[in-house]
N, C-alpha and C. Protein backbone atom coordinates (compact mmCIF):
# COMPACT_ATOMS: atom_id res chain seq x y z
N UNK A 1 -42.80 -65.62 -178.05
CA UNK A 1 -42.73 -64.18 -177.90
C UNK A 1 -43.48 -63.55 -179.08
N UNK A 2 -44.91 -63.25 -178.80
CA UNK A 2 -45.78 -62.78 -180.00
C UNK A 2 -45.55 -60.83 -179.58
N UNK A 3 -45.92 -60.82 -180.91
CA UNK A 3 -45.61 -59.09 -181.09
C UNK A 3 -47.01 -58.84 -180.86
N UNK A 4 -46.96 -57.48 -180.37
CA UNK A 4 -48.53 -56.80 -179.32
C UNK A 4 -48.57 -55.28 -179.90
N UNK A 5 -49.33 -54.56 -180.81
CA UNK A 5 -49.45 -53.39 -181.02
C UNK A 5 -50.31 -52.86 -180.01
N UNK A 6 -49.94 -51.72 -179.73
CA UNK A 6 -50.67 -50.99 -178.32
C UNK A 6 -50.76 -49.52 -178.78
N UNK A 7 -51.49 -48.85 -179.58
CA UNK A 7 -52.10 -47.45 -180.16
C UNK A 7 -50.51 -46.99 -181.05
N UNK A 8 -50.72 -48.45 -182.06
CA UNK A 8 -49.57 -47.81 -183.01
C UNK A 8 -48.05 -48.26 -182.77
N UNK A 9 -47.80 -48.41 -181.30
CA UNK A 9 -46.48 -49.09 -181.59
C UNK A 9 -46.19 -50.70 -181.16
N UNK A 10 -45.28 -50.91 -181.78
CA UNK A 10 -45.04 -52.46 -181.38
C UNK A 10 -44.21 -52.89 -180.35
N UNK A 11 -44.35 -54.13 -179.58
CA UNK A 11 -43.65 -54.43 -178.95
C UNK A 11 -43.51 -55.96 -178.75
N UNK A 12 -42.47 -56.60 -178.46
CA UNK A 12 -41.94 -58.28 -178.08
C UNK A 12 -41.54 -58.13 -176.74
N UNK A 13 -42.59 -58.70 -176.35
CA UNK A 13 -42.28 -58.82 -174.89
C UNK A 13 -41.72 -60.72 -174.65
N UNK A 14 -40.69 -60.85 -174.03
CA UNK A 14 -40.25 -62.07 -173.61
C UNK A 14 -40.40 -61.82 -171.73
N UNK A 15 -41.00 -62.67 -171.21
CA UNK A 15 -41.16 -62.43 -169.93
C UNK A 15 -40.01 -63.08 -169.26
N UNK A 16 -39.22 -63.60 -169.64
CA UNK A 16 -37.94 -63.99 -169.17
C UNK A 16 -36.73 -62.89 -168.98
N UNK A 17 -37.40 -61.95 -169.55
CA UNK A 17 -36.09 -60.80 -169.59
C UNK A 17 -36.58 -60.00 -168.93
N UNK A 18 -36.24 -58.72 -168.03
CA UNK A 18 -36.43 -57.80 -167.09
C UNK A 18 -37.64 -56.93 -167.99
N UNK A 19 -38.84 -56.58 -167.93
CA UNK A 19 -40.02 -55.61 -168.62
C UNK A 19 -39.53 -54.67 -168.96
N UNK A 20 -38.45 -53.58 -167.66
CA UNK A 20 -38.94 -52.46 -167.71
C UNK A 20 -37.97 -52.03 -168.74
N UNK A 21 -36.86 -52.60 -168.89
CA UNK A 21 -35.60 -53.02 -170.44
C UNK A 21 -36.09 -53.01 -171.32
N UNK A 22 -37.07 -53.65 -171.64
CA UNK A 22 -37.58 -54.52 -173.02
C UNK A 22 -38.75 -53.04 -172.91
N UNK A 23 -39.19 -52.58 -172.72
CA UNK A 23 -40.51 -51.42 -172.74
C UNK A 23 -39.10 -50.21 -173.40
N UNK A 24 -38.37 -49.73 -172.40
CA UNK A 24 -37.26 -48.65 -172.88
C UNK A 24 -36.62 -49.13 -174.11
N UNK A 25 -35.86 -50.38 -174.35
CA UNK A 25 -35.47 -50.51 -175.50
C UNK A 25 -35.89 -50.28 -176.57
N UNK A 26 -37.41 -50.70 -176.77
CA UNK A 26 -38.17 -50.97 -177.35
C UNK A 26 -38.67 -49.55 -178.05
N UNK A 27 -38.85 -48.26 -177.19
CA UNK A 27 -39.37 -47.52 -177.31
C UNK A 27 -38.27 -46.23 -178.35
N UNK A 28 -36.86 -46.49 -177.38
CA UNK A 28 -36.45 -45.75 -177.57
C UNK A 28 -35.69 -46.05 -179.30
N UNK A 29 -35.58 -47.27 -179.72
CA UNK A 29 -34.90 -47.93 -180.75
C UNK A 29 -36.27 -47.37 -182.19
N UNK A 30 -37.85 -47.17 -181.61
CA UNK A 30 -38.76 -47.06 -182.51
C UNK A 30 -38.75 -45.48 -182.50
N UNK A 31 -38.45 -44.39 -181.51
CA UNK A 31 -38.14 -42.93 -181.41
C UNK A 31 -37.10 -42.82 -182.61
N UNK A 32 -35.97 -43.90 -182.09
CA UNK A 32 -34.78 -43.36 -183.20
C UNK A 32 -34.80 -43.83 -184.44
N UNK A 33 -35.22 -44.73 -184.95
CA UNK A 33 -35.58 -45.43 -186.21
C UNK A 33 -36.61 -44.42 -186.93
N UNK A 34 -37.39 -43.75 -185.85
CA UNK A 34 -38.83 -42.90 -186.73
C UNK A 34 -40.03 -43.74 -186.74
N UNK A 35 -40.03 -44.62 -186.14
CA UNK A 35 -40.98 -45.51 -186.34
C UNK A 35 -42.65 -44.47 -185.29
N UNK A 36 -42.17 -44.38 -184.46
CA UNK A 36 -43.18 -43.05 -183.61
C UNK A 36 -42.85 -41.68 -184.24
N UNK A 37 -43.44 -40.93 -184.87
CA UNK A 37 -42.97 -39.81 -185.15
C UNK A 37 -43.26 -38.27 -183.92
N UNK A 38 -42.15 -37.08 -183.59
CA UNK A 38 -42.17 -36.33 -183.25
C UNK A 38 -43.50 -35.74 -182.73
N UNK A 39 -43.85 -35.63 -181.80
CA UNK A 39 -44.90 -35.44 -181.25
C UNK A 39 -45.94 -36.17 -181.00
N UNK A 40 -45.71 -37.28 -181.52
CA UNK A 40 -46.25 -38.68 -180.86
C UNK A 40 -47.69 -38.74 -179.86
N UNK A 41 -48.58 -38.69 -179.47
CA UNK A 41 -49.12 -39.01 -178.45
C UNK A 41 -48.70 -40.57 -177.48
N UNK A 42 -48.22 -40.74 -176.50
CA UNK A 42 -47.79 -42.41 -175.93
C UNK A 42 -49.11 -42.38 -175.72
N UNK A 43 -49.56 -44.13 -175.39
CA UNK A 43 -50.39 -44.74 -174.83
C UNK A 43 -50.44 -44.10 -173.34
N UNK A 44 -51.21 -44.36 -172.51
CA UNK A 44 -51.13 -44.05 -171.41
C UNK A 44 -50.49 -45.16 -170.70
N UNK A 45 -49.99 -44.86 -169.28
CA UNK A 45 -49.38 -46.06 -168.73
C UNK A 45 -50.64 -47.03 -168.39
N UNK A 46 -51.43 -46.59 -167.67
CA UNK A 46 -52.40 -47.79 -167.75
C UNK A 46 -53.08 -48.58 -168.74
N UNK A 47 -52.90 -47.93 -170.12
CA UNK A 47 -53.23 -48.32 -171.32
C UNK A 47 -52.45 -49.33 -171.22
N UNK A 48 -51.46 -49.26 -171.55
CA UNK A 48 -49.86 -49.84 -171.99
C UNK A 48 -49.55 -50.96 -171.04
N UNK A 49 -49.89 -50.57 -169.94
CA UNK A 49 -49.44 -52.14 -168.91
C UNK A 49 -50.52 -53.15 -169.30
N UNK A 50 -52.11 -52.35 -168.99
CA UNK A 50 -53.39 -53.43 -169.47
C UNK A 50 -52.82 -54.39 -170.82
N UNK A 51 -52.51 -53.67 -171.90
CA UNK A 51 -52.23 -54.05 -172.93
C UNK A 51 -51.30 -55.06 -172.97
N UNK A 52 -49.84 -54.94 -171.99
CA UNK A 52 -49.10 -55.71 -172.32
C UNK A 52 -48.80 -56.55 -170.62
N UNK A 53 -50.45 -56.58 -170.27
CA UNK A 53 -49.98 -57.59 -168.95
C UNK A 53 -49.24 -57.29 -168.04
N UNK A 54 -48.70 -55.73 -167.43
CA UNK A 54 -47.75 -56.06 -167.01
C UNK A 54 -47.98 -54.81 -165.62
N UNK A 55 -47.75 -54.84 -164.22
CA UNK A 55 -48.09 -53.52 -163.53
C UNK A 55 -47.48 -52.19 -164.12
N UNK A 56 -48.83 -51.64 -163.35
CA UNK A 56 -48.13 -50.35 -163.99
C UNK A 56 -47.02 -49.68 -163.82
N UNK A 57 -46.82 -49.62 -162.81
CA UNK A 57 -45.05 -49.52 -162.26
C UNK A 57 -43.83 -49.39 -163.16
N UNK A 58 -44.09 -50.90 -164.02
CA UNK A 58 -43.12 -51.23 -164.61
C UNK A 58 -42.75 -50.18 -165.67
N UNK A 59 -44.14 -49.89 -166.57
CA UNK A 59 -44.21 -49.10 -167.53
C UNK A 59 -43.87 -47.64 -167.17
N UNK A 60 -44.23 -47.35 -165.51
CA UNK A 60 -44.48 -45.82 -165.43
C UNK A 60 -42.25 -46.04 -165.28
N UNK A 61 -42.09 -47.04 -164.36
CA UNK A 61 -40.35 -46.24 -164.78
C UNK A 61 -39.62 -46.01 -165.99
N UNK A 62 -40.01 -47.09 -167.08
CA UNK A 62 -39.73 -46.91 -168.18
C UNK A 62 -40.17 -45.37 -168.79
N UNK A 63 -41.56 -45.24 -168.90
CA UNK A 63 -41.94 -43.55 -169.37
C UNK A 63 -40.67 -42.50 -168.27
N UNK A 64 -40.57 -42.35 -167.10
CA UNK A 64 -39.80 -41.90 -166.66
C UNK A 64 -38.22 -41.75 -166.91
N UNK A 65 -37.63 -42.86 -167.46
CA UNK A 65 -36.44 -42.86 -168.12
C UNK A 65 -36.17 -42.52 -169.36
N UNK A 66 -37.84 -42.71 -170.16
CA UNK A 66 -37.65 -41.74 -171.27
C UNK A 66 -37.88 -40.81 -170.92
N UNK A 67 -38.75 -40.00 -170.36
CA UNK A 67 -38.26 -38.46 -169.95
C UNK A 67 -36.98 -38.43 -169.83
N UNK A 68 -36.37 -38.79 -168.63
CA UNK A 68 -35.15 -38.53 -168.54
C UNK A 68 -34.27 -38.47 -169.41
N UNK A 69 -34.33 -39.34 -170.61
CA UNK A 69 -33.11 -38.94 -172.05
C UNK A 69 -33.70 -37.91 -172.88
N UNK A 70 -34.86 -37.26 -172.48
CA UNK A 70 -35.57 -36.30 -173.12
C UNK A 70 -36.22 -36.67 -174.08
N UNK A 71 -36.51 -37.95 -174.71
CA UNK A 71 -37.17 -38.60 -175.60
C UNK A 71 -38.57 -38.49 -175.60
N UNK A 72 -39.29 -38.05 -174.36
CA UNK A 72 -40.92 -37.94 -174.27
C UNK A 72 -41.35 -36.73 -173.30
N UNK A 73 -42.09 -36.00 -173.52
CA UNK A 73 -42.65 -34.82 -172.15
C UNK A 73 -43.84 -35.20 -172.36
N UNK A 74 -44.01 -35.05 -170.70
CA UNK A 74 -45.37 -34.83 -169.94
C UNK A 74 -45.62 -33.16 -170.14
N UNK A 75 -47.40 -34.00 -170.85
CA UNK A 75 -48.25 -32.27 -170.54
C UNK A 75 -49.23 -32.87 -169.77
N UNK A 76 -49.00 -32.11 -168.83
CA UNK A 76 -50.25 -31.29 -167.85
C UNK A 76 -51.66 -32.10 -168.30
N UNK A 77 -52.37 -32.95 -167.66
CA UNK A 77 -53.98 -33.24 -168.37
C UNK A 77 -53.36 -33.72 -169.61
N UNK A 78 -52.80 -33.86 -170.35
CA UNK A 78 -53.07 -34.27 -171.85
C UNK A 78 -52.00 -35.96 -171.71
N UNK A 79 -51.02 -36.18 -171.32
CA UNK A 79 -50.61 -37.32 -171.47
C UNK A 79 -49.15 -37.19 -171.26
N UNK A 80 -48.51 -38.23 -172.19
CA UNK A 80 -46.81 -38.68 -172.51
C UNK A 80 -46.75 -38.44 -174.14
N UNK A 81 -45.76 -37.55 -174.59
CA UNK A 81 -46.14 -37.39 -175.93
C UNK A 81 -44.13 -37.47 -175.98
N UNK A 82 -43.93 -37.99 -177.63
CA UNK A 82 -42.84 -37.94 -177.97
C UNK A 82 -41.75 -36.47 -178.38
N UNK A 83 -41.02 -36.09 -177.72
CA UNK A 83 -40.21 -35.20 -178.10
C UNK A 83 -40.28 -34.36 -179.58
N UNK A 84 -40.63 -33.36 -179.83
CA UNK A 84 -40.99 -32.45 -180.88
C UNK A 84 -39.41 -31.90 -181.28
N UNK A 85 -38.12 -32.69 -181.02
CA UNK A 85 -36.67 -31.69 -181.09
C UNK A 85 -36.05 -33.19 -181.95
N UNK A 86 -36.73 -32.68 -183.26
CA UNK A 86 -35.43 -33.78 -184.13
C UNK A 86 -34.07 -33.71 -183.61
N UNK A 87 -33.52 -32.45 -182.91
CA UNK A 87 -32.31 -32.27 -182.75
C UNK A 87 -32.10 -33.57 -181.68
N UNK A 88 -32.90 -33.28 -180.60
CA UNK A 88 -32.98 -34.49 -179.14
C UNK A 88 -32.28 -35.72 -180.40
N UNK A 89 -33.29 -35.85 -180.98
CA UNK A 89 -33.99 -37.35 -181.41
C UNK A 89 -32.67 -37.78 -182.45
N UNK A 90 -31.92 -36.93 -183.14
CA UNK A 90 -30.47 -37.07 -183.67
C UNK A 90 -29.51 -37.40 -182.57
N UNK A 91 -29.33 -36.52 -181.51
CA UNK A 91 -28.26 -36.64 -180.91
C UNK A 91 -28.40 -38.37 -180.21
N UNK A 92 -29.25 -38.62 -179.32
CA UNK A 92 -29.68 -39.38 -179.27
C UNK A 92 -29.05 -40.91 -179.76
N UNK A 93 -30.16 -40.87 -180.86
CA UNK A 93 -29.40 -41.62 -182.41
C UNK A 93 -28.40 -42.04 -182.52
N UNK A 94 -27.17 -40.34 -182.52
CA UNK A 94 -26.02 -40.87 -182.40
C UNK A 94 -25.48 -41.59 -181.25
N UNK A 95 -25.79 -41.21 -179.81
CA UNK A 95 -25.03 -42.07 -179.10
C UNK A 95 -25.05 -43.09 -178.50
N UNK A 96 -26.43 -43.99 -179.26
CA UNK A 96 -27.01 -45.34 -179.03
C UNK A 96 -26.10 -45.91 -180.42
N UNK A 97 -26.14 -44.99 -181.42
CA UNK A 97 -24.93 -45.83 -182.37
C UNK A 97 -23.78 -45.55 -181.82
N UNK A 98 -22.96 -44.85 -181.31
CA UNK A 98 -21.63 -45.33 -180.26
C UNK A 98 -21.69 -46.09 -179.68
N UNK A 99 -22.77 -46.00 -178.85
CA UNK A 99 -22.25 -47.23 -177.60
C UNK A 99 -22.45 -48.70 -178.64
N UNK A 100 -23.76 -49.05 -179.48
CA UNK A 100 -23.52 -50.27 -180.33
C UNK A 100 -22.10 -50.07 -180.81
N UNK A 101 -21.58 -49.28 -181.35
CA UNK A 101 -20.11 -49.98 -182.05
C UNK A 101 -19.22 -50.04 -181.14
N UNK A 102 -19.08 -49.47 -179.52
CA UNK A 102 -18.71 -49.43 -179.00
C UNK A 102 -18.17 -51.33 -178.55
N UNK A 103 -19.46 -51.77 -177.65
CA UNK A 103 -19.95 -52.86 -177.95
C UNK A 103 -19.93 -54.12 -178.94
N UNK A 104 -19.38 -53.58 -180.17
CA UNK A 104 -19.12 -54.25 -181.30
C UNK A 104 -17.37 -54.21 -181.51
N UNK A 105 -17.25 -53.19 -181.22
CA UNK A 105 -15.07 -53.19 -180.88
C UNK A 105 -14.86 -53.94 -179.99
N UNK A 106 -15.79 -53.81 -178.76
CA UNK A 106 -15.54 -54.99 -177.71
C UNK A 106 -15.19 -56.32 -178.00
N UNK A 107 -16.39 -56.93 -178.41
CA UNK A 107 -16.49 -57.92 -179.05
C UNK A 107 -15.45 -58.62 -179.87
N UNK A 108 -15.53 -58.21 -180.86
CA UNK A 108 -14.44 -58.08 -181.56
C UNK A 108 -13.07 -58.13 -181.45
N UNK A 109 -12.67 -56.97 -180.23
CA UNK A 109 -11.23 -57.41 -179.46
C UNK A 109 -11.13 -58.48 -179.08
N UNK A 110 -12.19 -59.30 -178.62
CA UNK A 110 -11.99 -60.30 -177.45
C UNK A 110 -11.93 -61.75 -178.45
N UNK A 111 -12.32 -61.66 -179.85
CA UNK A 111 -12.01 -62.67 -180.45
C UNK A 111 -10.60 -62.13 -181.08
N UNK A 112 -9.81 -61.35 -180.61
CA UNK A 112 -8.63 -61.24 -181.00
C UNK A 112 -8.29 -60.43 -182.67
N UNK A 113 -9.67 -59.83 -182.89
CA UNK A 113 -9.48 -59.02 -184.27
C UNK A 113 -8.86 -57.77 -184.51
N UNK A 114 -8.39 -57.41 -185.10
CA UNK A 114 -7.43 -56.16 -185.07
C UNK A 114 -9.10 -55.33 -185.79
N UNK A 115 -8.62 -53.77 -185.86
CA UNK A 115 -9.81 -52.96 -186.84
C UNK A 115 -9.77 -53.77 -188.64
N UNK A 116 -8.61 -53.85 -188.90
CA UNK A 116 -8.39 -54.42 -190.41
C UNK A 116 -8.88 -55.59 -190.63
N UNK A 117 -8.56 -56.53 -189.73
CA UNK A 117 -9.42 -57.47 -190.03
C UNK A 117 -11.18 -58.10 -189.96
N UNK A 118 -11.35 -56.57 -188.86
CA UNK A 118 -12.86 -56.67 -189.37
C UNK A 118 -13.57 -55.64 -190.26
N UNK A 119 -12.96 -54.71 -190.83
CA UNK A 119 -13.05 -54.53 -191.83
C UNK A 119 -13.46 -55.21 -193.34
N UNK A 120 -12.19 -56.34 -193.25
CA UNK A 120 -12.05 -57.10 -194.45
C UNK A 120 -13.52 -58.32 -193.98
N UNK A 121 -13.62 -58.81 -192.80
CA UNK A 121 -14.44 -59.90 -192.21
C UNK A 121 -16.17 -58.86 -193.25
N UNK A 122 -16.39 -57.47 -192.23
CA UNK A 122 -17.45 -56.53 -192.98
C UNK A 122 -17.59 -56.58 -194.65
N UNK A 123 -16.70 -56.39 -195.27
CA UNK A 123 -16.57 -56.27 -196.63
C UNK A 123 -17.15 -57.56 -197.09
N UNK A 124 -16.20 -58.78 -196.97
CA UNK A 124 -16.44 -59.99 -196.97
C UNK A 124 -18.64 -60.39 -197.32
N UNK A 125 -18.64 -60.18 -195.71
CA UNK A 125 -20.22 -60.54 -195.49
C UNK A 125 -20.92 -59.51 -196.47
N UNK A 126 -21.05 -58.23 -196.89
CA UNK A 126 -21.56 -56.95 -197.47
C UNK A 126 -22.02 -57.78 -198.91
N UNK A 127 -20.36 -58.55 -199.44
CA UNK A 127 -20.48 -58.84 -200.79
C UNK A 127 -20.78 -60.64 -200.81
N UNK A 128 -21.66 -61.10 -199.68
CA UNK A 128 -22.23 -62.10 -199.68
C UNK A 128 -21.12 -63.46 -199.81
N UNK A 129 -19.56 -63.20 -199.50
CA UNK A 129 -19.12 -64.45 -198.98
C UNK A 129 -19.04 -64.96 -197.83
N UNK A 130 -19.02 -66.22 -197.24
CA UNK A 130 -18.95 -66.86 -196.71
C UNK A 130 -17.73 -67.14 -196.10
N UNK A 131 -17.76 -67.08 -194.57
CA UNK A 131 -16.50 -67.69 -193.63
C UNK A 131 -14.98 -67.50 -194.12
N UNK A 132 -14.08 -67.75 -193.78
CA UNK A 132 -12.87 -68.09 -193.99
C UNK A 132 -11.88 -66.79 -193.15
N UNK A 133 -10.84 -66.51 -193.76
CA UNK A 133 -9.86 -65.88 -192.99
C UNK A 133 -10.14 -64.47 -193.80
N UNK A 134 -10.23 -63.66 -193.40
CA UNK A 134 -10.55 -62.13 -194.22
C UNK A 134 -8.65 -61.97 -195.04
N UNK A 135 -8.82 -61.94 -196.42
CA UNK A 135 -7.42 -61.41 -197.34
C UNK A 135 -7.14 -60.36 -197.24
């Protein structure tokens, strides 16, 4: 799984995993990180599929689902450009970090951890020890 820059952003494509996932994830994780900044110009979809092998299809639902979280607008003749509303691009942010910790309480329940003990497990790893029963 080699990394592919395509007009500035990066991407890991594994062809074993569904495209049009790995294109949205991908995109939307580099929106919220800052890695694309606010007003962005995107690649074009035909850019972007040529680039990363893949029909265009795949790419155009992905651009479409970022519209849809409001993460990118279409102008008219000019392209796919990234959302100009730090506000979008915060809220956002935040509720891709909910659902991860969300996801991470899950987890967590299911190995039978209370909040305290992963707490102490967090602390633990932070200050670079190793395994055992959290004190």
């Amino acid at each position: 799984m080699d990394e592919q820059r395509v007009s500035g952003l990066r991407f890991r494509i594994d062809f074993s995993q569904p495209l049009y996932e790995q294109i949205l994830d991908q995109v939307r994780s580099s929106i919220a990180k800052g890695e694309i900044a606010l007003g962005d110009k995107m690649p074009s979809v035909r850019e972007l599929a040529q680039e990363l092998r893949m029909n265009p299809n795949t790419v155009m639902r992905a651009y479409q689902e970022l519209e849809r979280d409001g993460l990118t607008e279409k102008r008219r003749g000019q392209g796919t450009y990234v959302t100009s509303s730090p506000e979008r691009v915060h809220t956002f942010r935040t509720e891709l970090a909910a659902k991860y910790i969300d996801a991470f309480e899950s987890q967590m329940a299911g190995l039978g951890l209370n909040w305290d003990d992963v707490e102490s497990y967090v602390r633990r790893k932070r200050e670079g020890r190793k395994g055992g029963e959290p004190k």
